[in-house]
Protein backbone atom coordinates (compact mmCIF):
# COMPACT_ATOMS: atom_id res chain seq x y z
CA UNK A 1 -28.97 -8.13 1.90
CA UNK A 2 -31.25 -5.52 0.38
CA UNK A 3 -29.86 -2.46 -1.49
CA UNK A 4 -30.19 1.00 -0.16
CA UNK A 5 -31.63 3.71 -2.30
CA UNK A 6 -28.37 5.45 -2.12
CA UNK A 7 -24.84 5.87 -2.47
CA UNK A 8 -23.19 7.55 0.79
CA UNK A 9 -19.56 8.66 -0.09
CA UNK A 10 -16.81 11.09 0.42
CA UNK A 11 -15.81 12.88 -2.85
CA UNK A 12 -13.47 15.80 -3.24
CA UNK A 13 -15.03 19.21 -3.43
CA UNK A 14 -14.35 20.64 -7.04
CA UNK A 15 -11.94 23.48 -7.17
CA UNK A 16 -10.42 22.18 -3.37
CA UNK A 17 -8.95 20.17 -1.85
CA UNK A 18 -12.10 19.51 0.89
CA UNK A 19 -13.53 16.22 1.14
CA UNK A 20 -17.54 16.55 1.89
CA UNK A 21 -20.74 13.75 2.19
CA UNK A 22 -22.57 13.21 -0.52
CA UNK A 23 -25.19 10.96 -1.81
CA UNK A 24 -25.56 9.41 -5.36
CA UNK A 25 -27.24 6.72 -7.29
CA UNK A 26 -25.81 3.43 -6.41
CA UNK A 27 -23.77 2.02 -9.39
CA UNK A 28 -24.63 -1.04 -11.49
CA UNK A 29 -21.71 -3.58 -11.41
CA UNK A 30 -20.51 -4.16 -15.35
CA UNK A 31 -20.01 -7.88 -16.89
CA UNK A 32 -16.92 -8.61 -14.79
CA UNK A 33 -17.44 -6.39 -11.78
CA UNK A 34 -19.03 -6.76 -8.23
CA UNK A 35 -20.96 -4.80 -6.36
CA UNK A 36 -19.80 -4.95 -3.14
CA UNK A 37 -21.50 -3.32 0.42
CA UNK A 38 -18.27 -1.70 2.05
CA UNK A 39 -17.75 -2.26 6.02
CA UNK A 40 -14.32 -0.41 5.83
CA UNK A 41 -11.88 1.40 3.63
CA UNK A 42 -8.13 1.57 3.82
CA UNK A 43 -6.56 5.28 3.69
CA UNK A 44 -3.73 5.82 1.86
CA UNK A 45 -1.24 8.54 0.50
CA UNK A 46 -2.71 8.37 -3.02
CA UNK A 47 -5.64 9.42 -1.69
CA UNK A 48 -4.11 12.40 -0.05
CA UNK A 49 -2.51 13.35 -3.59
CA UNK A 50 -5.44 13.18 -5.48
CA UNK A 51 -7.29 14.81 -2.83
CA UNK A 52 -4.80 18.03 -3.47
CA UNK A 53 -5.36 17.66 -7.40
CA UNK A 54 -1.89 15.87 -7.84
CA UNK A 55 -2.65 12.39 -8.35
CA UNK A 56 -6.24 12.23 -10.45
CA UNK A 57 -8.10 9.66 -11.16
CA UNK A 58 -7.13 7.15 -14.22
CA UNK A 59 -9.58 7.05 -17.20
CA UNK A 60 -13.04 5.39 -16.27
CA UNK A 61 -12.35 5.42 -12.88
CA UNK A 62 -14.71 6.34 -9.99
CA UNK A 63 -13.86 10.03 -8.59
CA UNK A 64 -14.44 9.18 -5.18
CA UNK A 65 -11.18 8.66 -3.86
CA UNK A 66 -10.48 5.12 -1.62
CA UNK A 67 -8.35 1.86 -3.57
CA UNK A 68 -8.80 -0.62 -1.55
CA UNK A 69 -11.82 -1.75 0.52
CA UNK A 70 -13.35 -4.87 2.46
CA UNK A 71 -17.22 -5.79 2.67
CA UNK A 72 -20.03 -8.08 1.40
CA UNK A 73 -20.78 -8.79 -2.02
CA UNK A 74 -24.44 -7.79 -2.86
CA UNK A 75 -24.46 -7.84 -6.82
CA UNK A 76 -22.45 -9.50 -9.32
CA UNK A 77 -22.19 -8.91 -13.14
CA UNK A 78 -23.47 -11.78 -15.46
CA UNK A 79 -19.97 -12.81 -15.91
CA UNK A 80 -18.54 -13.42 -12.66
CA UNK A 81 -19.09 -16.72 -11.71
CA UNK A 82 -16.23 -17.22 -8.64
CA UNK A 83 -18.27 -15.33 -6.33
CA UNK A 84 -21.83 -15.01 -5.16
CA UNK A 85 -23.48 -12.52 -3.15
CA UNK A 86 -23.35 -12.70 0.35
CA UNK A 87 -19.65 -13.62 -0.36
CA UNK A 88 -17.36 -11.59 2.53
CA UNK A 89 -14.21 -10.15 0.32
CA UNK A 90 -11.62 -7.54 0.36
CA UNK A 91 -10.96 -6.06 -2.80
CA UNK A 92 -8.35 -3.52 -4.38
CA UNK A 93 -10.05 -0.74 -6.48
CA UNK A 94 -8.97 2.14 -8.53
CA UNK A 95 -11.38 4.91 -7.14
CA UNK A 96 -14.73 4.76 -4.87
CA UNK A 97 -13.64 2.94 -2.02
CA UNK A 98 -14.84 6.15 0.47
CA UNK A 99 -18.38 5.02 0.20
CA UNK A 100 -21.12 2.46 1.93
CA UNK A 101 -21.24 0.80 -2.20
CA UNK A 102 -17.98 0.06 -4.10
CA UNK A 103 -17.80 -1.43 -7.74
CA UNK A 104 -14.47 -3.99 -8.23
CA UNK A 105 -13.43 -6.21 -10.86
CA UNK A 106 -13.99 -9.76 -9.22
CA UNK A 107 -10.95 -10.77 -10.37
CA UNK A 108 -9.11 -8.39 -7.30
CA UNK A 109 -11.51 -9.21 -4.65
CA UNK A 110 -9.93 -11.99 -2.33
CA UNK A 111 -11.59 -14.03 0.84
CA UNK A 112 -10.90 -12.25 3.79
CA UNK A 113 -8.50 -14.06 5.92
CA UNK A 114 -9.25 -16.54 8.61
CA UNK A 115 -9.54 -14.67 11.70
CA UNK A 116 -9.26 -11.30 9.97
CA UNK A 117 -11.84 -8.46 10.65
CA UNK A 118 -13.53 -6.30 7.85
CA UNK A 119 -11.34 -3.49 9.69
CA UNK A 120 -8.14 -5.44 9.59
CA UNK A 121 -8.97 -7.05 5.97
CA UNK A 122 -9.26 -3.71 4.24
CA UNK A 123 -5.84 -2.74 5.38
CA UNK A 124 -4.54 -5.72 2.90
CA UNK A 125 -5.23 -4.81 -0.65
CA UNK A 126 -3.13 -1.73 -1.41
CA UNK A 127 -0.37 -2.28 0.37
CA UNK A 128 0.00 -6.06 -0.12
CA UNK A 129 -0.54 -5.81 -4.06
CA UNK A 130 2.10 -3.03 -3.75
CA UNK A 131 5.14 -4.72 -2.03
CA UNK A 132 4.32 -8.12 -3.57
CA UNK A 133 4.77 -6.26 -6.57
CA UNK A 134 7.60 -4.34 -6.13
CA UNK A 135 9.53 -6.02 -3.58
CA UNK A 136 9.26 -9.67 -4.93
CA UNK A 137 8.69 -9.40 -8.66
CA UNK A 138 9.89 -6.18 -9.64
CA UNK A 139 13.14 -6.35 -7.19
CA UNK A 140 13.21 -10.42 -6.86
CA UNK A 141 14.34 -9.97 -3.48
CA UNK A 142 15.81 -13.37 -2.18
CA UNK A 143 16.09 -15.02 1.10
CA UNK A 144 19.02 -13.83 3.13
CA UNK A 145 19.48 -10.48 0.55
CA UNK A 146 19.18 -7.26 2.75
CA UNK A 147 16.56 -4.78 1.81
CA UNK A 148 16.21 -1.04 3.09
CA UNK A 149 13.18 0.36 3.63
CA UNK A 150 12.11 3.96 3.71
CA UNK A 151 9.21 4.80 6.19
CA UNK A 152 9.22 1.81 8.01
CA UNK A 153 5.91 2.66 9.85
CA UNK A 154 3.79 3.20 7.24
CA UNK A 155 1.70 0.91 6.01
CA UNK A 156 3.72 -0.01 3.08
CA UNK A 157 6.91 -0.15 5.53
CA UNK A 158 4.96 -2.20 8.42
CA UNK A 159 3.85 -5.00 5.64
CA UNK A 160 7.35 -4.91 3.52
CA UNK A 161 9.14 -5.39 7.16
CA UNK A 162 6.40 -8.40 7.52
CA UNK A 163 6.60 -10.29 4.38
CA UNK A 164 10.57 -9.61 3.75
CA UNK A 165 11.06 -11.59 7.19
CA UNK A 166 8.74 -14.13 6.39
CA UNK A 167 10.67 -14.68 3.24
CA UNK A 168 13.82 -14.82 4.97
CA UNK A 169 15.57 -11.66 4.56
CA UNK A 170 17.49 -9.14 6.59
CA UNK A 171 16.10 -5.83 7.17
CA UNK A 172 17.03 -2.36 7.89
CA UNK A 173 14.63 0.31 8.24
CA UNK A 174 14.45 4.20 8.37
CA UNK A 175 12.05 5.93 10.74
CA UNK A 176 11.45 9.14 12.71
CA UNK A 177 11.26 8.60 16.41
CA UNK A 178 12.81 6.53 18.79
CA UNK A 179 9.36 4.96 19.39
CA UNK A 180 8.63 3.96 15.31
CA UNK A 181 12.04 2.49 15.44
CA UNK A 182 11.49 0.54 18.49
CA UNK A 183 7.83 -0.70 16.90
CA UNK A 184 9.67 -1.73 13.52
CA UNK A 185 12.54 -3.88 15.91
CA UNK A 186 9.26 -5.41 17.25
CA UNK A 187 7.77 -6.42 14.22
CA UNK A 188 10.61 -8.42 12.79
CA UNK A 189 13.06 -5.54 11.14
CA UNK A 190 16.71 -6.71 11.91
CA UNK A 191 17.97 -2.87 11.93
CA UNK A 192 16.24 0.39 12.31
CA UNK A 193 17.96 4.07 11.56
CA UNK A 194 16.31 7.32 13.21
CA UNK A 195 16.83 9.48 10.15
CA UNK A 196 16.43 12.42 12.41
CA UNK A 197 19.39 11.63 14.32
CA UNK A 198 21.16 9.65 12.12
CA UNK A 199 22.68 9.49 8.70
CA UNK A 200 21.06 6.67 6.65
CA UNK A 201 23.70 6.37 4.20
CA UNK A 202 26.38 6.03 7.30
CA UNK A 203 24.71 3.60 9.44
CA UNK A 204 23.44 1.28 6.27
CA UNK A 205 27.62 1.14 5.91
CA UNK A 206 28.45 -0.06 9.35
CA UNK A 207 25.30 -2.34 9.75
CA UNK A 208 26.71 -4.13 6.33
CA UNK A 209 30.19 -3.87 6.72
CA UNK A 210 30.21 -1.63 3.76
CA UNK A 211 29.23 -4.40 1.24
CA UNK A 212 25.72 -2.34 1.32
CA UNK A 213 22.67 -3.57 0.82
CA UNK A 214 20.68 -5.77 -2.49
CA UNK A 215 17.29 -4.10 -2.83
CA UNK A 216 16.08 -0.04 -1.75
CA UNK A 217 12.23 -0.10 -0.83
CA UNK A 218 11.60 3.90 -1.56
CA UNK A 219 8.91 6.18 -1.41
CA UNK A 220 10.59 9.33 -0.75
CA UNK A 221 12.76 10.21 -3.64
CA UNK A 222 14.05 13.81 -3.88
CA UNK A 223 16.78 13.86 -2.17
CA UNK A 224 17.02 10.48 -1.09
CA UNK A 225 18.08 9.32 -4.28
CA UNK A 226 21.59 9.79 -4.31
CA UNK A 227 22.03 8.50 -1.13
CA UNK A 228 20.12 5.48 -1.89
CA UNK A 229 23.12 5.05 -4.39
CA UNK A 230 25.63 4.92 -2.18
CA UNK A 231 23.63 2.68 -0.01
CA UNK A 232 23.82 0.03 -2.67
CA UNK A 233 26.10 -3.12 -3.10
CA UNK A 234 27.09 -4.87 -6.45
CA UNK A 235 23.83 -5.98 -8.50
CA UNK A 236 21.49 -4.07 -5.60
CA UNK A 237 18.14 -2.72 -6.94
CA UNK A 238 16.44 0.62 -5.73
CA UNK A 239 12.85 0.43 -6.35
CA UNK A 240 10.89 4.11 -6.30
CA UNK A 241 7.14 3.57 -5.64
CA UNK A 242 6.38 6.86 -4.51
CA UNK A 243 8.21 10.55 -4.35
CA UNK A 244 6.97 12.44 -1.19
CA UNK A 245 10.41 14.53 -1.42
CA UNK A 246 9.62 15.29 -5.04
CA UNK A 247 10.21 13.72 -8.77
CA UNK A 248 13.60 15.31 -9.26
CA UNK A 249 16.95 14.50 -8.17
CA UNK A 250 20.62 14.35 -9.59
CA UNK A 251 22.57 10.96 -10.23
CA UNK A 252 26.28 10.15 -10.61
CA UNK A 253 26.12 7.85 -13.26
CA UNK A 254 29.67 5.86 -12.63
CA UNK A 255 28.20 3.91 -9.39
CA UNK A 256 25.39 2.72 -11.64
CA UNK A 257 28.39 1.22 -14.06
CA UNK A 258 30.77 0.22 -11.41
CA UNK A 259 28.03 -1.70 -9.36
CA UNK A 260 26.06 -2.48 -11.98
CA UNK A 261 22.75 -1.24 -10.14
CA UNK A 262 18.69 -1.58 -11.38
CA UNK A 263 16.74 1.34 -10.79
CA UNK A 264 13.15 0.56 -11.48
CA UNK A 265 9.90 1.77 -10.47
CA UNK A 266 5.81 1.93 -10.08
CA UNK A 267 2.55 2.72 -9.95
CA UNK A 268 0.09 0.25 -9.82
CA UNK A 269 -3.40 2.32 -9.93
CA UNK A 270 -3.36 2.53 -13.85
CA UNK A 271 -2.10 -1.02 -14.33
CA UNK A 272 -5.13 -3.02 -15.85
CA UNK A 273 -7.03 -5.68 -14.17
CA UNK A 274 -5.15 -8.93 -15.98
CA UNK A 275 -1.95 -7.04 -14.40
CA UNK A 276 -3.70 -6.89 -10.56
CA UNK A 277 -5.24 -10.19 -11.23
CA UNK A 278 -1.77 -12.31 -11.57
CA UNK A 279 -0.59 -10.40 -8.21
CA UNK A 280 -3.64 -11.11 -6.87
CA UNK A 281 -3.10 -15.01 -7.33
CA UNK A 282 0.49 -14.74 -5.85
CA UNK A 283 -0.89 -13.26 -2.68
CA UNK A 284 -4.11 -15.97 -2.68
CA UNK A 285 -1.13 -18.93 -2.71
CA UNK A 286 2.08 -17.38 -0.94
CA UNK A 287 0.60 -14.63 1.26
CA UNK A 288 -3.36 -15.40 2.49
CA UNK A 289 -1.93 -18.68 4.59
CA UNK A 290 0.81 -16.54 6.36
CA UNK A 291 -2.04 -14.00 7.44
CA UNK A 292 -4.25 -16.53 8.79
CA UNK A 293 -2.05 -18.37 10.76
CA UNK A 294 -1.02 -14.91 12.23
CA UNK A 295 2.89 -15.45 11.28
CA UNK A 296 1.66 -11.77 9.00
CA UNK A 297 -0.89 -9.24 9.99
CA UNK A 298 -1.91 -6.27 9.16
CA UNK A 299 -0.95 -2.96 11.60
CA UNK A 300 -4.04 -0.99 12.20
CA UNK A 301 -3.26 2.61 13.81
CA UNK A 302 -6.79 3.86 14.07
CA UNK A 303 -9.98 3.85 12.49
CA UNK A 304 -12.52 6.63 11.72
CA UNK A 305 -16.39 7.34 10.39
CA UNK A 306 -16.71 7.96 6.78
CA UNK A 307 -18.22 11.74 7.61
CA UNK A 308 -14.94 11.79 9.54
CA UNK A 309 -12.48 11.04 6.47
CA UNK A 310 -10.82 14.77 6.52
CA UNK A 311 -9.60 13.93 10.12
CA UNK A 312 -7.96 11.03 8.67
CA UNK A 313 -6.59 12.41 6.03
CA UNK A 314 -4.97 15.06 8.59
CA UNK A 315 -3.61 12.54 10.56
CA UNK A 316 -1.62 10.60 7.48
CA UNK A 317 -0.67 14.12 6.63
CA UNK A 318 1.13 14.55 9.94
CA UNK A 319 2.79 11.34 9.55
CA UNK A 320 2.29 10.44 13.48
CA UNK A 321 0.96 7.21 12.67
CA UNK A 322 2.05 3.69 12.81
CA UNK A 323 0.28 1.40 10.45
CA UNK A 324 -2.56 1.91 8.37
CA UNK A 325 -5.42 4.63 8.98
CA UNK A 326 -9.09 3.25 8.56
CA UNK A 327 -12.76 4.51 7.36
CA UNK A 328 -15.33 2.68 8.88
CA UNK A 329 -18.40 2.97 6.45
């Protein structure tokens, strides 16, 4: 596939928080990178952060915003020798996904999944390296533990839901509406708790017969925290992974004794490559043969144009979604 002259992205005006077109010189994959042509690009609340000048871009990485991204590789760097151009991959990235040309380390670019579209396949990469992460290595949750998850509709709640029943686990979720409740119920969650309506910490309680439950998936924090607490049963692990209800909170210290909890927590954009790469490998062997069977897929709201990336970005903002939100490049 020949190169174009250009690189056609989305970067973030300087001094704002508007995202405009742009063309640039297409970049020259490095020793162990790729070069990959991008079909699609996964949207996700990083993106959003950085977008507002909360959340910048680690050292060395692009300042186009987009981490994770599917498409065809079209150059490789002299080192890489488990791919070859031509090769159809998604990969997970730490900046320049919102653009037609996408540098990645080959070492985080997987096959796309039998039977998986570019659209579908670049839903995979953030969100699967993230719960993997978190839910199964950080959090070792076991089969037939109960886990708690925060935003069950979003993409990280729609693939934890996924993977946590495909492991064998219970599940309870939180969501907004009636309807996202009804959708996580339908995708395998064995519980789900309109916070709007509902108290969390009251209905996780009766659902476990007050024993609570073994692991917190959280990406609100705030205010959640201490409630997450007394969600918890003996030896139960919280794990924070994002803090949309802020960084600060207070905590009672004498449940953490008494039920001898684990609070943990991540980011995985400014982990290094060896990090991603080992994840990468657990999702090749234990997660890559549920999704092309179909037992696991990926939940695709809707997708948009590149040029059209600020309407996307409004539409994760209003948190109507289900699923993941998609650029089309």
């Amino acid at each position: 596939m020949p190169l174009l002259n250009s690189l056609q992205a989305i970067e973030i005006e300087a001094g704002s928080e508007t995202l405009k077109f742009v063309e640039r010189v297409v970049p020259t994959p490095a020793d162990h990178q790729v070069l990959i042509n991008v079909v699609a690009a996964g949207i996700n609340r990083p993106d959003i952060m950085q977008r507002k000048g909360l959340y910048p871009a680690p050292p060395g990485a692009s300042d186009i915003p987009g981490l994770e991204i599917s498409g065809l590789v079209v150059a490789k760097g002299k080192a890489v020798t488990q791919l070859k151009e031509g090769d159809a991959v998604c990969a997970l990235v730490t900046g320049g996904g919102y653009a037609n040309y996408c540098l990645a380390a080959a070492e985080l670019c997987l096959p796309i999944p039998q039977g998986l579209s570019f659209i579908e396949a670049a839903a995979l990469p953030e969100t699967f390296f993230t719960v993997w992460s978190n839910l199964f290595d950080r959090a070792q949750l076991l089969p037939n533990e109960t886990l708690l998850v925060h935003g069950g509709t979003s993409g990280i709640g729609t693939t934890a839901i996924q993977l946590a029943k495909a492991f064998n686990s219970n599940i309870i979720v939180t969501a907004g509406s009636a309807e996202k409740c009804l959708f996580c119920l339908d995708l395998g969650a064995d519980a789900a708790i309109n916070y709007r309506d509902q108290d969390f910490v009251k209905e996780v309680k009766r659902l476990t017969q007050n024993k609570g439950v073994d692991v917190i998936l959280d990406m609100i924090g705030g205010d959640y925290f201490p409630r997450n607490l007394q969600c918890m049963g003996f030896d139960a692990r919280l794990v924070q992974i994002a803090i949309q209800n802020g960084p600060k909170t207070e905590i009672n210290l004498l449940p953490l004794m008494l039920k001898r909890l684990t609070l943990t927590g991540s980011t995985l954009r400014t982990r290094d490559d060896h990090f991603k790469s080992k994840i990468a490998q657990k999702l090749l062997k234990n997660v890559w043969p549920l999704l092309a069977s179909g037992q696991i897929k990926p939940i695709i709201h809707s997708t948009f144009t590149l040029k059209d990336a600020s309407q996307a970005h409004q539409l994760m903002e209003s948190s109507q979604h289900i699923g993941k939100i998609i650029l089309e490049v």
